[in-house]
N, C-alpha and C. Protein backbone atom coordinates (compact mmCIF):
# COMPACT_ATOMS: atom_id res chain seq x y z
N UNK A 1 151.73 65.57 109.40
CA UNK A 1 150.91 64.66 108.60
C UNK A 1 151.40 63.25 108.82
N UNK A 2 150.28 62.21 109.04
CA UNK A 2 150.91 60.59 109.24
C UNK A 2 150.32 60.07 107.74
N UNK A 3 150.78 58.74 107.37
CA UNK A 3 150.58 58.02 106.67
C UNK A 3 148.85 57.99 106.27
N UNK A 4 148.16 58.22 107.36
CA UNK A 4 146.72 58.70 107.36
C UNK A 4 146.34 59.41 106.83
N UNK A 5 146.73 60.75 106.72
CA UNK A 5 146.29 61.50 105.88
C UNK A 5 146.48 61.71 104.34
N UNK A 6 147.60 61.04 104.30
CA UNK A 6 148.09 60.67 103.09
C UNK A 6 146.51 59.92 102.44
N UNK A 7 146.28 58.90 102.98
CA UNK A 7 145.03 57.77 103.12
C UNK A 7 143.87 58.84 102.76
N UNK A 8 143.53 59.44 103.86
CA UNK A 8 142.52 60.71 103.64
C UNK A 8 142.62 61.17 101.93
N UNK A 9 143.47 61.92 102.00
CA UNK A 9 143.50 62.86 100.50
C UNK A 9 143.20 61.83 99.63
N UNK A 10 143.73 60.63 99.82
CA UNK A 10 143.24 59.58 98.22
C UNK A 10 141.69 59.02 98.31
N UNK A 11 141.66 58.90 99.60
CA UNK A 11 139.80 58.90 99.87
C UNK A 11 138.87 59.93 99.26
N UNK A 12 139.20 61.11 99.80
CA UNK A 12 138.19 62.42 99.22
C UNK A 12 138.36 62.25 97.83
N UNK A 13 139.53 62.06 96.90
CA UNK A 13 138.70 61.87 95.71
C UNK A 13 138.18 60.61 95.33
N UNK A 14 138.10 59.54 96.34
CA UNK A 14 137.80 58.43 96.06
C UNK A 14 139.14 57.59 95.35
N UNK A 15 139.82 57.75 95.59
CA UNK A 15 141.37 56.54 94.72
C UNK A 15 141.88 55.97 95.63
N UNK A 16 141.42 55.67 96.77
CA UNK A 16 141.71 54.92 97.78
C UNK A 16 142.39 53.63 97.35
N UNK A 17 142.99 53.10 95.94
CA UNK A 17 143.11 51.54 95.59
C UNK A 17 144.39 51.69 95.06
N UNK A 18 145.03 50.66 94.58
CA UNK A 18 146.59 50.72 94.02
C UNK A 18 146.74 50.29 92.52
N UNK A 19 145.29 50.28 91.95
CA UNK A 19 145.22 50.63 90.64
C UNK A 19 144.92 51.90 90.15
N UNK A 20 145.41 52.87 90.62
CA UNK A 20 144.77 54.09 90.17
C UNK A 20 144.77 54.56 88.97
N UNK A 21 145.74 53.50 88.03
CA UNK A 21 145.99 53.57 86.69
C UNK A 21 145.38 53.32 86.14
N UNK A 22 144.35 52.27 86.05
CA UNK A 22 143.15 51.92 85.15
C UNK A 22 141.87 53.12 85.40
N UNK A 23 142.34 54.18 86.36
CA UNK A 23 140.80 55.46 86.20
C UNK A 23 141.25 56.14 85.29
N UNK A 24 142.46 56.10 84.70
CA UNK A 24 142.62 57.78 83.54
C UNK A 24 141.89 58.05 83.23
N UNK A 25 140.77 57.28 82.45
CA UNK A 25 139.61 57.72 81.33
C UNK A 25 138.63 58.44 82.66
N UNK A 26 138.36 57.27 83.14
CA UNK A 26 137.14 57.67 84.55
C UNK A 26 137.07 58.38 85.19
N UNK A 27 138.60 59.32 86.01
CA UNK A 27 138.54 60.34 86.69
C UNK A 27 139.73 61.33 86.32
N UNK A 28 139.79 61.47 85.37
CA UNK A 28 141.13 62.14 85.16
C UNK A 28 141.13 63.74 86.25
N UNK A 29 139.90 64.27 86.04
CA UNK A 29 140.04 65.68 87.30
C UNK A 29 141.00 64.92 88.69
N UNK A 30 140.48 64.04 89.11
CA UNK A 30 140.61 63.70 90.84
C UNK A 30 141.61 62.91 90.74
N UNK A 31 142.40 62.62 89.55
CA UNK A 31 144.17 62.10 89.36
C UNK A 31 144.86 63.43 89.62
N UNK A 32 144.47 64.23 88.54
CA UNK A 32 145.15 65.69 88.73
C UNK A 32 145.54 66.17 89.85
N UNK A 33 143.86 66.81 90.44
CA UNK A 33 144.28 67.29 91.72
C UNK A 33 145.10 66.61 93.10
N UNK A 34 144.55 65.06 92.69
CA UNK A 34 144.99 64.40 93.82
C UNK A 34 146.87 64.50 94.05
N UNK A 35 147.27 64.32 92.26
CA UNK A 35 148.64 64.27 92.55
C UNK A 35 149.17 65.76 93.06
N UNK A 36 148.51 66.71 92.47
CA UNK A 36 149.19 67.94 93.07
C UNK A 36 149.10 68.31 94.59
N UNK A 37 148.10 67.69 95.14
CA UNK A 37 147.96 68.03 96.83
C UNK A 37 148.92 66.99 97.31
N UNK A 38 149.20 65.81 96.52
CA UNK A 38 150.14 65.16 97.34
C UNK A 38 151.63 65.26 97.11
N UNK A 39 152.07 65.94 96.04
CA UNK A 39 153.21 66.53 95.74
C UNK A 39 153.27 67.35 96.70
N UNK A 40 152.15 68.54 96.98
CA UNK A 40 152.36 69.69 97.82
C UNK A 40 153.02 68.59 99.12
N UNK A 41 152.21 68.03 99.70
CA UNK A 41 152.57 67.37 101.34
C UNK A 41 153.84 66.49 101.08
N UNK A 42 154.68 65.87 100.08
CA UNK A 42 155.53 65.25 99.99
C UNK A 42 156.80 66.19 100.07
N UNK A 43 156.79 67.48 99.75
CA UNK A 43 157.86 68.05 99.74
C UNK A 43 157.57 68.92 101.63
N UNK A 44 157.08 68.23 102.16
CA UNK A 44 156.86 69.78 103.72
C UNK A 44 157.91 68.51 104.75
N UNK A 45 158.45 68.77 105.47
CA UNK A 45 159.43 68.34 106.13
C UNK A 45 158.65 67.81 107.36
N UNK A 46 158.22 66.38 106.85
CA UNK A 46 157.09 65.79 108.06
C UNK A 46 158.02 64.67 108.19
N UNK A 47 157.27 64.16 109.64
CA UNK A 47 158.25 62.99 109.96
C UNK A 47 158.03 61.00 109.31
N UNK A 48 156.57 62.02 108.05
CA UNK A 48 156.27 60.24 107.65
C UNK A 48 157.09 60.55 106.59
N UNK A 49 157.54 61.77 106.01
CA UNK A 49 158.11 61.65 104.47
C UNK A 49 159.46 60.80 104.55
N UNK A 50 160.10 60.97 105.88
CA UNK A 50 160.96 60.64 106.01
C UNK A 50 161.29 58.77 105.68
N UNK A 51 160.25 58.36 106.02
CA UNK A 51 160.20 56.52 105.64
C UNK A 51 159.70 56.83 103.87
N UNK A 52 159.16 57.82 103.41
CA UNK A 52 158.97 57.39 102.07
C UNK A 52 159.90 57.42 101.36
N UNK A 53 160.09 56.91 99.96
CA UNK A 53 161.37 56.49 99.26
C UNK A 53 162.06 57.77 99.02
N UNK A 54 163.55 57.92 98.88
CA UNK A 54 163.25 60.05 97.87
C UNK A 54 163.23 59.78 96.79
N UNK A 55 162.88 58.99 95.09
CA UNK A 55 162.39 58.70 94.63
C UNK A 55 160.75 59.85 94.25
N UNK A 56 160.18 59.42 95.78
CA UNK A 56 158.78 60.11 95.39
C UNK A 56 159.10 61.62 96.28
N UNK A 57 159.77 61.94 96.90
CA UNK A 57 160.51 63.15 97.09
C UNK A 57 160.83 64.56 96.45
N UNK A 58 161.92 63.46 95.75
CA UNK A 58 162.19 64.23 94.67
C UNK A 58 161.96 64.71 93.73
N UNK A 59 160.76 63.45 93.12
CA UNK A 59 159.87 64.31 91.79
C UNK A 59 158.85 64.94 92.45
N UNK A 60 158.47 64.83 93.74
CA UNK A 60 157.21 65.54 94.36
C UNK A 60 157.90 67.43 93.95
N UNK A 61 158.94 67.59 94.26
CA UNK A 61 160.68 68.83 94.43
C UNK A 61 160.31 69.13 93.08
N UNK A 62 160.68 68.50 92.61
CA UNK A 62 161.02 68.75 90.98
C UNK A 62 159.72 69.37 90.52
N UNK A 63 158.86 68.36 90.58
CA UNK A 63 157.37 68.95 89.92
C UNK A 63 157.00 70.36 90.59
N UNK A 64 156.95 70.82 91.80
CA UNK A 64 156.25 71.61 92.23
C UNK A 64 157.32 73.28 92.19
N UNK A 65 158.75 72.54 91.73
CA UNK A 65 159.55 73.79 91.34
C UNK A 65 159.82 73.95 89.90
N UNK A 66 158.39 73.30 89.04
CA UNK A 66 158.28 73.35 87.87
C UNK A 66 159.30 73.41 87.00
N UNK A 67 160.13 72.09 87.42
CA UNK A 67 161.27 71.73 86.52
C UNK A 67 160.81 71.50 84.58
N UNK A 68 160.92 71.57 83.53
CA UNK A 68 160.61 71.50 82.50
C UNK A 68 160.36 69.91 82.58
N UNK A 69 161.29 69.40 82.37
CA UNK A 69 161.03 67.67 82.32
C UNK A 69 160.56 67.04 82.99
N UNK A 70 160.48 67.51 84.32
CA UNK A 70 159.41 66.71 85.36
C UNK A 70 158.00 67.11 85.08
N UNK A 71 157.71 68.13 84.73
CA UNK A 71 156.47 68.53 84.08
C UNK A 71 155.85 68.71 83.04
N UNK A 72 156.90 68.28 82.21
CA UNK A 72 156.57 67.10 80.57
C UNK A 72 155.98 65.67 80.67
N UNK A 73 157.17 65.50 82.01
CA UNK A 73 156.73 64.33 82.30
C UNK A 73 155.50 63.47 82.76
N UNK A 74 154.94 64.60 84.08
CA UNK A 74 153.95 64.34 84.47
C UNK A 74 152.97 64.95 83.82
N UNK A 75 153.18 65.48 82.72
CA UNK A 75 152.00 66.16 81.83
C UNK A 75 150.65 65.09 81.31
N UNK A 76 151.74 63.68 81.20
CA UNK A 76 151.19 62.67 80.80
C UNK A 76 150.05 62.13 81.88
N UNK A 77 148.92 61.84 81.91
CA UNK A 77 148.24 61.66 83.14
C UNK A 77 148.87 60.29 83.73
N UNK A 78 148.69 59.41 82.70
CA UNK A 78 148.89 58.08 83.15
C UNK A 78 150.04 58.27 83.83
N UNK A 79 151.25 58.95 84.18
CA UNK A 79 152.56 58.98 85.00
C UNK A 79 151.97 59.27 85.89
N UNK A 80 151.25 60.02 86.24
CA UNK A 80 150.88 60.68 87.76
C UNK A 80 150.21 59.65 88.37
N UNK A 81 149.34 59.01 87.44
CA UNK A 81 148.46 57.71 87.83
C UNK A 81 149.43 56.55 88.59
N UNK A 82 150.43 56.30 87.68
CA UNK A 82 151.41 55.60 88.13
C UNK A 82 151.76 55.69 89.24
N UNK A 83 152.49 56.76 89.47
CA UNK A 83 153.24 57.69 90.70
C UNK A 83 152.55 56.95 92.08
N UNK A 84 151.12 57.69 91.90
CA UNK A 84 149.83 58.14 92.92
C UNK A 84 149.89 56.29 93.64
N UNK A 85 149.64 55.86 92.09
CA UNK A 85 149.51 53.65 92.92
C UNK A 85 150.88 53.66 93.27
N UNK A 86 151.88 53.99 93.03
CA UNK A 86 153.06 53.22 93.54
C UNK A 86 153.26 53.44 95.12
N UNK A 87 152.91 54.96 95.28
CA UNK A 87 153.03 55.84 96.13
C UNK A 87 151.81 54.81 97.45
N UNK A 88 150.76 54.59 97.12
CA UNK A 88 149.72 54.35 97.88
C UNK A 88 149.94 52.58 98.31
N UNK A 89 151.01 51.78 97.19
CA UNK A 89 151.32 50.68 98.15
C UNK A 89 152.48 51.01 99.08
N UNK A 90 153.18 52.17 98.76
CA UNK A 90 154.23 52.20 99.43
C UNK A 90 153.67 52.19 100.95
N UNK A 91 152.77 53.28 101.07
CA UNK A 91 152.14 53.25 101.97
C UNK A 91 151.54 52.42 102.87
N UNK A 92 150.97 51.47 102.07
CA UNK A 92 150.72 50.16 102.69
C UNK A 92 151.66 49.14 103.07
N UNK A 93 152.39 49.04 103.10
CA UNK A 93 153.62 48.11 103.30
C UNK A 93 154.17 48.53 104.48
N UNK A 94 154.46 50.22 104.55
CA UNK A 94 154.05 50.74 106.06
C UNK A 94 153.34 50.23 107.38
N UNK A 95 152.49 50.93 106.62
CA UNK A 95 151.02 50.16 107.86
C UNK A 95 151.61 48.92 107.79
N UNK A 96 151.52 48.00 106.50
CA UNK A 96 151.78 46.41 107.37
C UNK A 96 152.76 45.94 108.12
N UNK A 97 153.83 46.94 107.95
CA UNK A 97 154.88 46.60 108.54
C UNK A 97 154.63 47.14 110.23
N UNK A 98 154.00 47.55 110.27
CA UNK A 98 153.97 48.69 111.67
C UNK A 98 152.77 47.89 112.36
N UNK A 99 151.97 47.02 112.12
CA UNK A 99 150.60 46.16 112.37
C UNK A 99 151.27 44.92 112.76
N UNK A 100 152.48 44.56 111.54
CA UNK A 100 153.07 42.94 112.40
C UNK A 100 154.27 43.06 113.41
């Protein structure tokens, strides 16, 4: 998986932006799923995870080995919302860095 597909998955539900925090009310389904498909690909041993922070790693780990507090945590939508934008400039800073 490249940084692209990462791009992809936030497209199909449409969150393609780095406010993804202001949709809670608006899309809360396509926050959900979105964060869990990208938890799934954050924890698989690809060579873009490797430039992402472990930060988003680790709670990607945590959440998906249904740690109690990481999944208290992210119970909250708006955290995942959070996560998902922080995650999607990280991304971009990538690309820009890799463009100049």
């Amino acid at each position: 998986m490249s940084k692209e597909t990462y791009h992809e998955l936030y497209k199909k539900y449409d969150l393609y932006r780095s406010d993804i925090y202001l949709l809670c009310e608006e899309k809360p389904a396509e926050i959900l799923f979105l964060f869990e498909e990208v938890c799934d690909e954050l924890i698989k041993p690809l060579p873009i995870n490797n430039q992402i922070p472990k930060e988003f790693i680790n709670s990607a780990k945590s959440f998906t080995a249904q740690n109690t507090f990481t999944n208290i945590y992210y119970a909250e939508l708006s955290n995942r919302a959070f996560f998902l934008s922080d995650l999607i400039d990280f991304l971009a800073l990538i690309r820009s860095k890799k463009t100049t």
